[in-house]
Each structure stands twice: as C-alpha cells, then as structure tokens.
Protein backbone atom coordinates (compact mmCIF):
# COMPACT_ATOMS: atom_id res chain seq x y z
CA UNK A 1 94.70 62.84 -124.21
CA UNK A 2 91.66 63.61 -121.99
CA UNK A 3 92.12 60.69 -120.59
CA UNK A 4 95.23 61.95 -118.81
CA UNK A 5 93.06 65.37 -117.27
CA UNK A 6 89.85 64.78 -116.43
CA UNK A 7 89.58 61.33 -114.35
CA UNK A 8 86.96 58.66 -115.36
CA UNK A 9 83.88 58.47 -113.73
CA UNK A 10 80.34 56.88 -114.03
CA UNK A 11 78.18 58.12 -116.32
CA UNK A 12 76.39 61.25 -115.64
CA UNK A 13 73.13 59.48 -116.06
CA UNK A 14 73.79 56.79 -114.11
CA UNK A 15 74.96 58.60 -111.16
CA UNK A 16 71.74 60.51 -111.16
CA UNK A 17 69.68 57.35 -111.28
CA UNK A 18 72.10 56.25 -108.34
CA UNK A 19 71.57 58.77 -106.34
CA UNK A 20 68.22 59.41 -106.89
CA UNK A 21 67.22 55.65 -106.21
CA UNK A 22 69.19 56.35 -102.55
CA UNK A 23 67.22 59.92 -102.17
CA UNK A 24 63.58 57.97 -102.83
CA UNK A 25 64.69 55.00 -100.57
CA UNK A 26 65.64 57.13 -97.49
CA UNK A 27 62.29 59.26 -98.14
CA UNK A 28 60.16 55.73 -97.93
CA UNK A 29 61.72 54.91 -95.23
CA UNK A 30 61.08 58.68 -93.20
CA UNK A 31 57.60 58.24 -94.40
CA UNK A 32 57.20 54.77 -93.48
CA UNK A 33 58.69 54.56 -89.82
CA UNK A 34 59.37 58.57 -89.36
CA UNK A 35 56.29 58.20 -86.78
CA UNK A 36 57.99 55.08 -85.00
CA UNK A 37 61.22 56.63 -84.88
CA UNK A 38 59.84 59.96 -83.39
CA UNK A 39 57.61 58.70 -80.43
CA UNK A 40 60.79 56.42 -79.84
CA UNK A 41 62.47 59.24 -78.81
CA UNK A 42 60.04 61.21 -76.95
CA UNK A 43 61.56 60.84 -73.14
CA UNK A 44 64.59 62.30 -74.46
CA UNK A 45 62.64 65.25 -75.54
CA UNK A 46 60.69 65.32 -71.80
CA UNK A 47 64.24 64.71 -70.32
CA UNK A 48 65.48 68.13 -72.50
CA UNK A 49 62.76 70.36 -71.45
CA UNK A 50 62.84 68.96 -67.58
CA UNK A 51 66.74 69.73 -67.63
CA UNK A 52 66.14 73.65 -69.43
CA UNK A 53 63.54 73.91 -67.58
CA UNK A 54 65.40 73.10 -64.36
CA UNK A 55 67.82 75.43 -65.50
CA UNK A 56 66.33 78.44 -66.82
CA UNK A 57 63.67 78.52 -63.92
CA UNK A 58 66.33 78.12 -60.54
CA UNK A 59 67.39 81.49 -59.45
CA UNK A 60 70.68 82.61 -60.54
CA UNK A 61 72.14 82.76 -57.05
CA UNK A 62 71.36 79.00 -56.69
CA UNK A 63 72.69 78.06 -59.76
CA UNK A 64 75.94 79.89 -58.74
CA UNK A 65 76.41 78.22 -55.41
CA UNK A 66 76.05 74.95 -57.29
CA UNK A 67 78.53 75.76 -59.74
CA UNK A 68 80.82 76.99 -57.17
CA UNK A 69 80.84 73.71 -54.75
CA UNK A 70 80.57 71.10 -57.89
CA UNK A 71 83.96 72.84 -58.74
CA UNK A 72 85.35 72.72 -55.76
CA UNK A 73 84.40 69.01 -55.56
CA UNK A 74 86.03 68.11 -58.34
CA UNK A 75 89.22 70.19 -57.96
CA UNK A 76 89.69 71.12 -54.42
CA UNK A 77 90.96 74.38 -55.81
CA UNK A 78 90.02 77.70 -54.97
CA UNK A 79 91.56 78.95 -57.93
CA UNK A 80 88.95 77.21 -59.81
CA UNK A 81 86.09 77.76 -58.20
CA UNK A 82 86.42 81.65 -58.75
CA UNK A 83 86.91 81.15 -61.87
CA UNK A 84 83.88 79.53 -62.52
CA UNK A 85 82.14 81.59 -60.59
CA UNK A 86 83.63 84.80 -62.40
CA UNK A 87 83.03 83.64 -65.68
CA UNK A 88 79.22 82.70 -65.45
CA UNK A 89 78.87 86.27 -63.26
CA UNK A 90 80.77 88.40 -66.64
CA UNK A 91 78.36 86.25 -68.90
CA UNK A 92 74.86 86.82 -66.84
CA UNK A 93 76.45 90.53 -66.94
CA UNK A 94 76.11 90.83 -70.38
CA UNK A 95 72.62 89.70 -70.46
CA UNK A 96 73.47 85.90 -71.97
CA UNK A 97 72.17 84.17 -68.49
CA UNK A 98 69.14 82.84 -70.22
CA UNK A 99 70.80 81.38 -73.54
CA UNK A 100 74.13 79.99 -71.70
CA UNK A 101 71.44 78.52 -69.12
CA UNK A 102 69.59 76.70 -72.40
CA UNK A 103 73.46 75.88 -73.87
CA UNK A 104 74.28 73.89 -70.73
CA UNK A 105 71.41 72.13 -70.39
CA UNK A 106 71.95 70.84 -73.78
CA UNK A 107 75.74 69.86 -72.92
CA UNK A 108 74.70 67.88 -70.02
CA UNK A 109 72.18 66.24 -71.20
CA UNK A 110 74.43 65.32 -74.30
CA UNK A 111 77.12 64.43 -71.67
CA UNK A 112 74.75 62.04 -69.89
CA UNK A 113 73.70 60.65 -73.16
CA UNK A 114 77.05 59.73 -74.20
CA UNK A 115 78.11 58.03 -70.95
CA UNK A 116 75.18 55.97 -70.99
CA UNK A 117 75.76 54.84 -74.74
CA UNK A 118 79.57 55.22 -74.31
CA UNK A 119 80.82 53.25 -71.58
CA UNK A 120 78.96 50.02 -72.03
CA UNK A 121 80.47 49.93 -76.13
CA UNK A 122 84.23 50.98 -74.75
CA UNK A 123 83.39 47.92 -72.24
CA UNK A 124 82.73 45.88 -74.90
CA UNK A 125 85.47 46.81 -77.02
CA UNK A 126 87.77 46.44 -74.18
CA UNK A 127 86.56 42.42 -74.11
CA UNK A 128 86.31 41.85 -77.99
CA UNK A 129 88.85 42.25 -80.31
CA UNK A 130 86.57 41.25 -83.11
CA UNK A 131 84.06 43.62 -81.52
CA UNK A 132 86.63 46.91 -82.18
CA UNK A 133 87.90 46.04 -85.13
CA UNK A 134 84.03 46.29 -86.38
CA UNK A 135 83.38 49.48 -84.21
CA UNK A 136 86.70 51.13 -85.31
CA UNK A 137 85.66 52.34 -88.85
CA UNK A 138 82.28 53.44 -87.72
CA UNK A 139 83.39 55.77 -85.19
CA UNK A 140 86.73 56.67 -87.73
CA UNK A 141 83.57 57.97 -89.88
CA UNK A 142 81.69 59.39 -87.27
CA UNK A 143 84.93 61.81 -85.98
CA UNK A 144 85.72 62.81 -89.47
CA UNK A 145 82.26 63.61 -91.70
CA UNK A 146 81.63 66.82 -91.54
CA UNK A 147 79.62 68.07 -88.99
CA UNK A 148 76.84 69.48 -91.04
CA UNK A 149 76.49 66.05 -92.70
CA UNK A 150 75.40 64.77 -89.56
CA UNK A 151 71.91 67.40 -89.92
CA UNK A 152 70.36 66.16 -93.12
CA UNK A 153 69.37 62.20 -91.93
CA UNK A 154 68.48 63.73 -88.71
CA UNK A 155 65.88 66.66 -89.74
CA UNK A 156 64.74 64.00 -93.01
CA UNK A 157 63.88 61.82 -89.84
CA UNK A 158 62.61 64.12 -86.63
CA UNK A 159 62.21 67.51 -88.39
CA UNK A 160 63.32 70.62 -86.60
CA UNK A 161 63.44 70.98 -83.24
CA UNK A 162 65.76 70.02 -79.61
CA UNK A 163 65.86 66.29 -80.29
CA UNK A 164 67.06 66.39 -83.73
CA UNK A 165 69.88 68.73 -82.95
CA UNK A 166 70.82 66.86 -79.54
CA UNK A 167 70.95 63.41 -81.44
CA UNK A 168 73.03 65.09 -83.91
CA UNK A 169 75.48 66.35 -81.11
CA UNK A 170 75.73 63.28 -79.18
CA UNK A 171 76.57 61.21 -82.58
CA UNK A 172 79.14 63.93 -82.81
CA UNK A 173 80.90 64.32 -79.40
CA UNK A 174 80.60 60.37 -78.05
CA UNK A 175 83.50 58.51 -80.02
CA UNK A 176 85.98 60.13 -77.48
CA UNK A 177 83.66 58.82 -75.09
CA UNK A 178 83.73 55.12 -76.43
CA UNK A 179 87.55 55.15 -77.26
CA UNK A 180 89.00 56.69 -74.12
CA UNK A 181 87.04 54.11 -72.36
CA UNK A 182 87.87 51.05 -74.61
CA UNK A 183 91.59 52.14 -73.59
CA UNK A 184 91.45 52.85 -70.13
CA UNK A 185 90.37 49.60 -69.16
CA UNK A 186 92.77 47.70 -71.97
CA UNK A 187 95.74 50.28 -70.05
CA UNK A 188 94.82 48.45 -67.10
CA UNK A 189 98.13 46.64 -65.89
CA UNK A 190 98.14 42.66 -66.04
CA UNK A 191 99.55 42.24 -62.98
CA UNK A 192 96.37 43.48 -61.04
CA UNK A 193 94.40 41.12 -63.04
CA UNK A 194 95.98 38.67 -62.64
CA UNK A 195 96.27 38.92 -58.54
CA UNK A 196 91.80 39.52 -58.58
CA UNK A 197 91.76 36.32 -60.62
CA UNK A 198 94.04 35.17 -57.39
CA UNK A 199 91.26 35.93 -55.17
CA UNK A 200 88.92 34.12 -57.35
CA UNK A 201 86.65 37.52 -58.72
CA UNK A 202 84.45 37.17 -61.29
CA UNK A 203 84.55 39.23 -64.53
CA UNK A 204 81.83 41.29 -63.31
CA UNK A 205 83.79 41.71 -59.91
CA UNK A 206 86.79 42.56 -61.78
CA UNK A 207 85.28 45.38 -63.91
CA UNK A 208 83.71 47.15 -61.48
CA UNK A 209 86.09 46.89 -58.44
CA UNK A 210 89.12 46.68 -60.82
CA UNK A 211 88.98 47.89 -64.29
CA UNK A 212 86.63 51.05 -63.81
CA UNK A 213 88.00 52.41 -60.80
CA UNK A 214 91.72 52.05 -62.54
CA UNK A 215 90.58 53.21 -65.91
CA UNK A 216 88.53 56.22 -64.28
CA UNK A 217 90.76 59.00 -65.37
CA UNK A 218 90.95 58.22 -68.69
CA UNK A 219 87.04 57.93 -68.63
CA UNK A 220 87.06 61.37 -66.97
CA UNK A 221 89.87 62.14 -70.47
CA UNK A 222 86.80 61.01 -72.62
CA UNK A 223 84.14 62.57 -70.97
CA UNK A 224 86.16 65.90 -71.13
CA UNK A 225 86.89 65.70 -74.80
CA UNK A 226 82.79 64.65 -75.48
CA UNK A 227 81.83 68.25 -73.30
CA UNK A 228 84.47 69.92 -75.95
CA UNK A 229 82.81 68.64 -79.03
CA UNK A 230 79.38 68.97 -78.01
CA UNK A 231 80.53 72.88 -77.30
CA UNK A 232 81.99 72.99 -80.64
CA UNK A 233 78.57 71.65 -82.09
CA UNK A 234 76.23 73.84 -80.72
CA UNK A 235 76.23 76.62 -83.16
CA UNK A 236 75.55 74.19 -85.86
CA UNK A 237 72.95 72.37 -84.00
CA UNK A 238 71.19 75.67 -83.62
CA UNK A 239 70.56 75.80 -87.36
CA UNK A 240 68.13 72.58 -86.95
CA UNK A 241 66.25 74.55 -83.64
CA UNK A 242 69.09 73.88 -80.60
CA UNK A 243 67.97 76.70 -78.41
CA UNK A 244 71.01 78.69 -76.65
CA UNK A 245 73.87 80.35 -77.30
CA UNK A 246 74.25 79.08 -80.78
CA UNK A 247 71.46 80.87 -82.61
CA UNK A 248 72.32 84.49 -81.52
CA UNK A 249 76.20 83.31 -82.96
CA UNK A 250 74.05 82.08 -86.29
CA UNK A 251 71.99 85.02 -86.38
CA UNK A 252 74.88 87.41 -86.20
CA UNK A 253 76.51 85.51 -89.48
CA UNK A 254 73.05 86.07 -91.32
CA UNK A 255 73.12 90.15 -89.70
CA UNK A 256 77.02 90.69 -90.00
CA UNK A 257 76.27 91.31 -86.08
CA UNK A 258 79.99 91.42 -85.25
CA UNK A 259 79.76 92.39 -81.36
CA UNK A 260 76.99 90.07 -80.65
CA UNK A 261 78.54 86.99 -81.98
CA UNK A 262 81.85 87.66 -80.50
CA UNK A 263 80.13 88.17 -77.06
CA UNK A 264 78.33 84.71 -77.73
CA UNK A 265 81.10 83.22 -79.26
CA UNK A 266 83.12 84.02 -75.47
CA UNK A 267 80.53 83.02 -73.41
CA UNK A 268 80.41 79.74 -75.31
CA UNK A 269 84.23 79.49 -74.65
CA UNK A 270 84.21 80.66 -70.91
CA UNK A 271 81.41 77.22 -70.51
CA UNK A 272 84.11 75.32 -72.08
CA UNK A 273 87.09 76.46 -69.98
CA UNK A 274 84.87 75.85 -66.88
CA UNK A 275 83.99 72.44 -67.98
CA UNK A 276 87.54 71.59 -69.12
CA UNK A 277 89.13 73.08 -66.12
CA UNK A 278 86.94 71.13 -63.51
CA UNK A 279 86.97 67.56 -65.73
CA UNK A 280 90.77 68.11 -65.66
CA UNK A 281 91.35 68.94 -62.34
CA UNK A 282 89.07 65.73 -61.15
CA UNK A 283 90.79 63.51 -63.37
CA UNK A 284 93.93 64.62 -61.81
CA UNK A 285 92.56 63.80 -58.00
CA UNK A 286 91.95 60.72 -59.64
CA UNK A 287 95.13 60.18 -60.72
CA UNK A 288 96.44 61.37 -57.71
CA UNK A 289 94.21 58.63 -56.10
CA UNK A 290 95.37 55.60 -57.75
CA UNK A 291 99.17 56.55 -57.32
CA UNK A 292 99.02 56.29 -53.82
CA UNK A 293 96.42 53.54 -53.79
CA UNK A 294 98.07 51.34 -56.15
CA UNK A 295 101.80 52.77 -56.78
C-alpha cells in the first residue's frame, strides 16, 4: 500500500541524469556566449553608474528642490510635496542620504527600463490576440517564481555586480508594466475609434493621438505598480552586488542588527510612499484630464 503514500515519481537516477544534463547545458552555454552576452549589456552598466553617479555627486539641496517641484508637477498638491520633502530630509537625517541616493538611482533606471521594454509589448498585445495569448503564460511565470529564482541564470550569466541585479529587477517589476498597458489601450471606448477612423487616421495616428493619451492613466497604474516591485526587490538584488539601501537591510539579517535594518527597511518604505503618492496623484490629473476632455 505504498502506492497510496508516497506518490510516484521518476527514478532517482534518472532525475539526476536529467538535471544534471540541464546544469552542463546552461554552463556551455555561459561559457560559450557569457562574453557576448556581457559586452551586450555594457551601456546599461555606463547608463547605471552615469545615473548614481548623477545622484550621489549633486548636492543634497539640489536634489531636494528637484524632488520638491517634480512632486508638485505631478500632483499640484502641497500636501505632497512636503511630504516628500520631509521624508527624504528624516532619511538624510539618519545618515542613509548616500545609500537611498544609490537605491533610487537603481529604481529609475529600472523604471526607464521597463517603459522602454513595456509599452511597445502591451502595444502589441493590445493589436494581437494571438500575440497575448503567447505572452500571457510567460509573464503569469515571471509574476509568480520566486524572486530569488530570478538570481541564479542571471549571476551563471553576468556574475556579480549592478547589471546582474538590475536585469533581475526589471524581469521582476515590468509585467505590471506590459499588462496595465495591453489594457489601457484595449479599455479604450469603440466609439472614439470608430469617429478617428471617421476622419480617416491611420493606425499610427490613432495610437498616438488616441489610444495613448486615453490609456495614459492606466499606463501611469503600471508604471506605479513596476516602482513598487522594483522597491520590493532591492534587498534581494543586493545579495548579487545592488548597491543601496538593500545591503545594510541584508547585512543586518547576517548581524541580527535589529535597529539598522528597521531604519533601512523605513527609508526604503518612505521612497515608496513618495513614489506611489506622486504616480497616483498624476494619474489622477490625468484622469481628471480626460473627463473633461472627453466626458
């Protein structure tokens, strides 16, 4: 009656040669096109260090005026703006200026990534029916394996260092991206389509003076939700060399450092509600916009 307790599986033996063929095959490959792969991605490690650099190096009173009027560009809210401002002044008070400097970097340069990538697949979704159905599973994989999954291709491929860890952050955090924007433009009411095909616009005239525009908030949605996951990645990503806020939160695990990975772990979360808060409140203007545009 074993049968009935322990399930049947292939045979231990087998397995091993299974999985020891895939192990060998991945390691010819690293060692055959590793090189390739790495100089491939060489401008994103030039566009990293310009953007920490950028960053790190601009006085802190700069930095804070920029923060200050990008909020209040995007929210037209005083409320906001302080905030912001408030938060980044308790965190540079606790002497994490440097690290949540490093940590944002990162997240825009991740956020940039995954617009770039992002938009033009949702677009393409958004046309192709075929096209989603065959995009679907990969990104149903992609939001669901665990996140430290995501480390061992990447490092068996780059090594350690900033490029592995943002490449494994931006294959994290950009399915929002792609979905939200396959969706805003399919949300787009028929009615308006049909009246540009009236006026005789191309498809390329109707996606950009008709879909996007329409479709922006829910962009702005996804774009939002890829800033929150790249957040919630960094402290893993720091494990693989992500400079930032994440390693002194890793380094207090190894050290049972209690205070300074709580004081980490806030400023991480005071960078999110800043981001979240101005994303939101712009993709409410937005929505605002088209209401009395369009309603």
């Amino acid at each position: 009656m074993d049968w009935l307790t322990k399930f049947p599986h292939m045979n231990d033996d087998s397995l091993r040669t299974l999985k020891k063929a895939i192990d060998e095959g991945f390691r010819a490959f690293t060692r055959a096109y590793g090189d390739g792969i790495e100089s491939f991605f060489e401008p994103l490690q030039y566009f990293l260090i310009f953007s920490e650099r950028l960053m790190t190096r601009t006085p802190w009173p700069i930095v804070l005026l920029a923060v200050a009027l990008i909020a209040w560009f995007a929210s037209r809210n005083w409320k906001i703006v302080v905030g912001c401002v408030a938060t980044l002044l308790v965190i540079g008070y606790f002497d994490m200026w440097d690290d949540t400097m490093k940590t944002i970097s990162m997240i825009l340069v991740c956020t940039v990534l995954s617009i770039a990538i992002g938009i033009p697949i949702g677009i393409i979704m958004s046309r192709s029916d075929r096209f989603q159905n065959m995009v679907n599973p990969v990104l149903d994989v992609m939001q669901t394996m665990p996140s430290f999954v995501y480390l061992i291709p990447v490092v068996m491929l780059l090594g350690i260092g900033k490029v592995p860890g943002l490449i494994a952050v931006v294959i994290y955090a950009i399915p929002p991206m792609i979905r939200l924007t396959n969706l805003g433009i399919r949300l787009v009411d028929k009615d308006v389509l049909e009246a540009a095909d009236a006026f005789g616009s191309s498809n390329w005239q109707k996606l950009k003076n008709v879909q996007m525009p329409l479709a922006l908030p829910t962009i702005m949605a996804g774009i939002n939700q890829t800033i929150m996951m790249a957040l919630a990645m960094v402290v893993i990503a720091s494990m693989i060399g992500v400079q930032g806020l994440g390693q002194p939160v890793l380094k207090a695990i190894a050290n049972q450092y209690f205070t300074l990975g709580i004081f980490n772990g806030l400023a991480i979360v005071g960078i999110a509600i800043i981001f979240d808060r101005v994303s939101q409140a712009y993709g409410k203007r937005l929505q605002r916009h088209r209401e009395v545009v369009h309603g």
